[in-house]
N, C-alpha and C. Protein backbone atom coordinates (compact mmCIF):
# COMPACT_ATOMS: atom_id res chain seq x y z
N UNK A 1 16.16 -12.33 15.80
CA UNK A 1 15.91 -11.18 16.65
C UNK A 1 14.63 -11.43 17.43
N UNK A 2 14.68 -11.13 18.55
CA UNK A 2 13.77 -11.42 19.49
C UNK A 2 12.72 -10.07 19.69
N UNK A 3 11.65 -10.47 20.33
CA UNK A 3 10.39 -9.32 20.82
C UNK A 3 9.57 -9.83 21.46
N UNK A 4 9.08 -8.95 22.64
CA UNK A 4 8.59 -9.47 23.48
C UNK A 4 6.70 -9.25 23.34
N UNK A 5 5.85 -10.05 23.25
CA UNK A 5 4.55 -9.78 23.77
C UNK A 5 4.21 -8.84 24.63
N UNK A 6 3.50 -7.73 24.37
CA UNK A 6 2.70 -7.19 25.99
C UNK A 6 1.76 -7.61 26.55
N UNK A 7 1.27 -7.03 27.62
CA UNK A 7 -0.20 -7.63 28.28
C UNK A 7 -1.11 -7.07 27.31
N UNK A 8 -1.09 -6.23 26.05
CA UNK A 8 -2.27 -6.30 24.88
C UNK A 8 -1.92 -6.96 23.75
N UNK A 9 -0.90 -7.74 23.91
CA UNK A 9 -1.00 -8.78 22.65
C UNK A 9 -0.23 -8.30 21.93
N UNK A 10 0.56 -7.00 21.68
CA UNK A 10 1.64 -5.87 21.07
C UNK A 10 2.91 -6.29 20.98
N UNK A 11 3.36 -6.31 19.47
CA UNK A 11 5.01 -5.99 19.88
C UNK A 11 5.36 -5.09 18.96
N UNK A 12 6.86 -4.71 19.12
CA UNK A 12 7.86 -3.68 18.66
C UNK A 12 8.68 -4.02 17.52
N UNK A 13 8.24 -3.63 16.32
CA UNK A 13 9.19 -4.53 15.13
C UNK A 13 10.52 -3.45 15.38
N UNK A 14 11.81 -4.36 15.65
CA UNK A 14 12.96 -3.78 15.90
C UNK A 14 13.18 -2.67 14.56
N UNK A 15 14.38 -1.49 14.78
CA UNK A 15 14.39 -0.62 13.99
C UNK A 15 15.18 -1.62 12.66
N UNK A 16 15.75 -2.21 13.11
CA UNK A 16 16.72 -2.77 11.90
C UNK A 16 15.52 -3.01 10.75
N UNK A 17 14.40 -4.07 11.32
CA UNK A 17 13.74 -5.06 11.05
C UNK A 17 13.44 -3.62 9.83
N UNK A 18 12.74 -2.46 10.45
CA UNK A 18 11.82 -2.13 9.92
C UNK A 18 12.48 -0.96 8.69
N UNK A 19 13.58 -0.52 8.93
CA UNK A 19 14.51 0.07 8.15
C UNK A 19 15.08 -0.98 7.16
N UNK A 20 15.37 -2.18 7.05
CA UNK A 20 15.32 -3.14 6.00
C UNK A 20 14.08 -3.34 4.91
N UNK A 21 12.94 -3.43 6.24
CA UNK A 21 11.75 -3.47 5.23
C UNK A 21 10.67 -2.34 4.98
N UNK A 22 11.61 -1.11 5.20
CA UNK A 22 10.82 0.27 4.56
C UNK A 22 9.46 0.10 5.39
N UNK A 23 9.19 -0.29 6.45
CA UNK A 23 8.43 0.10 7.09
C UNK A 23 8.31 1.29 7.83
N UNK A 24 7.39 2.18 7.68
CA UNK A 24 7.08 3.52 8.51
C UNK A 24 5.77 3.66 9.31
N UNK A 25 5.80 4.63 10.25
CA UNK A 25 4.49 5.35 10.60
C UNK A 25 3.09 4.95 10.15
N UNK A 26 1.87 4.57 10.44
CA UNK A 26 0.99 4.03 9.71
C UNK A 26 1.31 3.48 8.34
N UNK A 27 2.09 2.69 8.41
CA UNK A 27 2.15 1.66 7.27
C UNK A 27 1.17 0.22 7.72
N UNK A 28 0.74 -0.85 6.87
CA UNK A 28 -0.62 -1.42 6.81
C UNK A 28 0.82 -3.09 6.89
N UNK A 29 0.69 -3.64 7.93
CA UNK A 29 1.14 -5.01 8.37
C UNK A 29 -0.07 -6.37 8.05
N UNK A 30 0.68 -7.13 6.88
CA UNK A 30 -0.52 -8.28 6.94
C UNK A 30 0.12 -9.32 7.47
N UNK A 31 -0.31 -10.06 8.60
CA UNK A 31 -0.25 -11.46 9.60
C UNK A 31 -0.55 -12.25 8.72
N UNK A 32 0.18 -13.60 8.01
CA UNK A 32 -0.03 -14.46 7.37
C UNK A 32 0.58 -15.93 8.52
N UNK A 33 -0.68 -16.90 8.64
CA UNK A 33 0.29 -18.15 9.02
C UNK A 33 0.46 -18.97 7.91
N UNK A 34 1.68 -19.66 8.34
CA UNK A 34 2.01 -20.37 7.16
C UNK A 34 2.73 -21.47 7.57
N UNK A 35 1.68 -22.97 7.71
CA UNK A 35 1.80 -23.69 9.01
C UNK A 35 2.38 -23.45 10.43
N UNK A 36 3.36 -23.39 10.62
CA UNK A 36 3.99 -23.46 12.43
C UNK A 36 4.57 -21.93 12.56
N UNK A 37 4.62 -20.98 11.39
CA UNK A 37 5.36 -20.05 11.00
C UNK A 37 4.24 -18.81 11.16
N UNK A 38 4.84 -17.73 11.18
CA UNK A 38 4.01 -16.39 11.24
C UNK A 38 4.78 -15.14 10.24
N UNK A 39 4.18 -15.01 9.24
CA UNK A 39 4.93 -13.81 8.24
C UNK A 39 4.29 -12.74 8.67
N UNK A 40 5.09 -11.84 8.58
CA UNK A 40 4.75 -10.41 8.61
C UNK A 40 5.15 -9.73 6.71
N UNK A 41 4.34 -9.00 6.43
CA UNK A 41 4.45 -8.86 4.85
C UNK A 41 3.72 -6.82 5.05
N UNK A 42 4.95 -6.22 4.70
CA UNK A 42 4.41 -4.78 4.24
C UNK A 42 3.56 -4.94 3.56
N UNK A 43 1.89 -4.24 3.07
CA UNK A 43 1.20 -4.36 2.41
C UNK A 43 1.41 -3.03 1.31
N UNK A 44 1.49 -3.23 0.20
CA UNK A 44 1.98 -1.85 -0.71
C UNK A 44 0.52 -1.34 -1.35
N UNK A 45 1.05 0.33 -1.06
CA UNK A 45 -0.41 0.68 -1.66
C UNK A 45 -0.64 1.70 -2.95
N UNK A 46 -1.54 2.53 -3.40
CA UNK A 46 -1.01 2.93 -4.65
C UNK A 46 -0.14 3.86 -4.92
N UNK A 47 0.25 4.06 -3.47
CA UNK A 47 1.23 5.51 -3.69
C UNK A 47 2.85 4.93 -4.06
N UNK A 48 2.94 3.51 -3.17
CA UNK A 48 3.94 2.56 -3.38
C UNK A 48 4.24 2.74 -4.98
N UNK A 49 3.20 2.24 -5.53
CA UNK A 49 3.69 1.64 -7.36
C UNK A 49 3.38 2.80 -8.10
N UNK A 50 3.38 4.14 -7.44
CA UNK A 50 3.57 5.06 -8.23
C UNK A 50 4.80 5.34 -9.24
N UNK A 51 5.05 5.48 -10.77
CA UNK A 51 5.66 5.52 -11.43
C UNK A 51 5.99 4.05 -12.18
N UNK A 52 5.62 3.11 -11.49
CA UNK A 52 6.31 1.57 -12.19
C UNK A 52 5.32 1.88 -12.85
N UNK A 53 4.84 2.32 -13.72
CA UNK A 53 3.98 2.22 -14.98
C UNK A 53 4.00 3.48 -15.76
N UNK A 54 4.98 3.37 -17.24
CA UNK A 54 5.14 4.85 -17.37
C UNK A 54 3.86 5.24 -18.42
N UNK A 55 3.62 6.50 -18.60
CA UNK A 55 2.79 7.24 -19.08
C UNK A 55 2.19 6.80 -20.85
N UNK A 56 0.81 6.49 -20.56
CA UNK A 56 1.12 6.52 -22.18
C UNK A 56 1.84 7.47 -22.85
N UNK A 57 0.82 8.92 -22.77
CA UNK A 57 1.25 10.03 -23.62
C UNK A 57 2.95 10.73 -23.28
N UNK A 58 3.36 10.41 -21.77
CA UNK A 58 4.19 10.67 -21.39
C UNK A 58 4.15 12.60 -20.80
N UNK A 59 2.51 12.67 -20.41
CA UNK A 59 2.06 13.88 -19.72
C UNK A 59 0.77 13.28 -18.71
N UNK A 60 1.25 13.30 -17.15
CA UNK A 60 0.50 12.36 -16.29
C UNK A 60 -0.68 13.04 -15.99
N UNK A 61 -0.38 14.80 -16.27
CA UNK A 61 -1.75 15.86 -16.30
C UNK A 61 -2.39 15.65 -17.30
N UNK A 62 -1.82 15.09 -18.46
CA UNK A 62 -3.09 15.09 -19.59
C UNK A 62 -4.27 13.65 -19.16
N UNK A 63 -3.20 12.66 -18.77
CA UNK A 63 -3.84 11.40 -18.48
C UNK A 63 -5.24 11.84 -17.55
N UNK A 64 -4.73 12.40 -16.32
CA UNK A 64 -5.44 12.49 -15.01
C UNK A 64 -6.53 13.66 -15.83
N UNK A 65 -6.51 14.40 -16.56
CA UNK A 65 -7.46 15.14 -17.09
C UNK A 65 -8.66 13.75 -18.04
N UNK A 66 -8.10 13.31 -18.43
CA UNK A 66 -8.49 12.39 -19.52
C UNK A 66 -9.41 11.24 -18.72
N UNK A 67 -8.93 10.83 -17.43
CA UNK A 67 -9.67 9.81 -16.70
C UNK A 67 -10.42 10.62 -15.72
N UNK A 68 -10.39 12.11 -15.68
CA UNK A 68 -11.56 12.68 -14.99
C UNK A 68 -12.95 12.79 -15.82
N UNK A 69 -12.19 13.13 -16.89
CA UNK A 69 -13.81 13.29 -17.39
C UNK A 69 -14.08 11.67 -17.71
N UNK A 70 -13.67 10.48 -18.37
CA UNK A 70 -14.02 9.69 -18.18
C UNK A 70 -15.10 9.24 -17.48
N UNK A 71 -15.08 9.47 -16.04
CA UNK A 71 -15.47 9.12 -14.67
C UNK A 71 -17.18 9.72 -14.55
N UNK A 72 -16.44 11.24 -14.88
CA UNK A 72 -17.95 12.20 -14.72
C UNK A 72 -18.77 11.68 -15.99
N UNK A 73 -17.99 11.54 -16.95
CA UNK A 73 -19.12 10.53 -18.28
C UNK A 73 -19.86 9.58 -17.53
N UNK A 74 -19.16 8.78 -17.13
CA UNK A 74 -19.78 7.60 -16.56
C UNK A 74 -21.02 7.50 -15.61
N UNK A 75 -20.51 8.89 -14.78
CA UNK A 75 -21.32 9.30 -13.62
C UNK A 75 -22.89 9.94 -13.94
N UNK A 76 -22.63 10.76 -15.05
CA UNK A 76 -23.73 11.25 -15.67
C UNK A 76 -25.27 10.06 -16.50
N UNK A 77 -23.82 9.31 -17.15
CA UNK A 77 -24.68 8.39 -18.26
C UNK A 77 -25.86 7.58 -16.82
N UNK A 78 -25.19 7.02 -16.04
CA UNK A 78 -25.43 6.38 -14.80
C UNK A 78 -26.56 7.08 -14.12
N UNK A 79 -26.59 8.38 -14.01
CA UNK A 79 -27.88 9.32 -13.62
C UNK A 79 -28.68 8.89 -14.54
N UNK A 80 -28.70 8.96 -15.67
CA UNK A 80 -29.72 8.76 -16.54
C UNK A 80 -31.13 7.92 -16.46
């Protein structure tokens, strides 16, 4: 599939392209060369791998309670 350069250096990742590769709206494109070749690679972020890791306790409010105060521990001891 072809695309054309603009006069700012821009192109248009076709809809197929980007509906294959779950690309959307401010999604984050990393340019890799790879000798004579040019990859384009979705960059995934943490909202992506949300759930591939299931819960210890299997309550994600107890967790997120549990690593807040964590944090403010940390934050405090750190004032010290």
């Amino acid at each position: 599939m072809l695309a054309t350069v603009s006069s700012k250096g821009q192109i248009t990742i076709p809809k197929t392209i980007r509906e294959a590769m779950v690309i959307s709206f401010k999604d984050k494109i990393d340019f890799i060369i790879d000798n004579d070749r040019l990859v384009l690679r979705r960059v995934k972020t943490l909202k992506d791998l949300r759930g591939s890791i299931p819960s210890r306790s299997g309550n994600i409010d107890n967790e997120r309670q549990h690593a807040r105060a964590a944090v403010s521990k940390k934050f405090i001891e750190e004032m010290k």
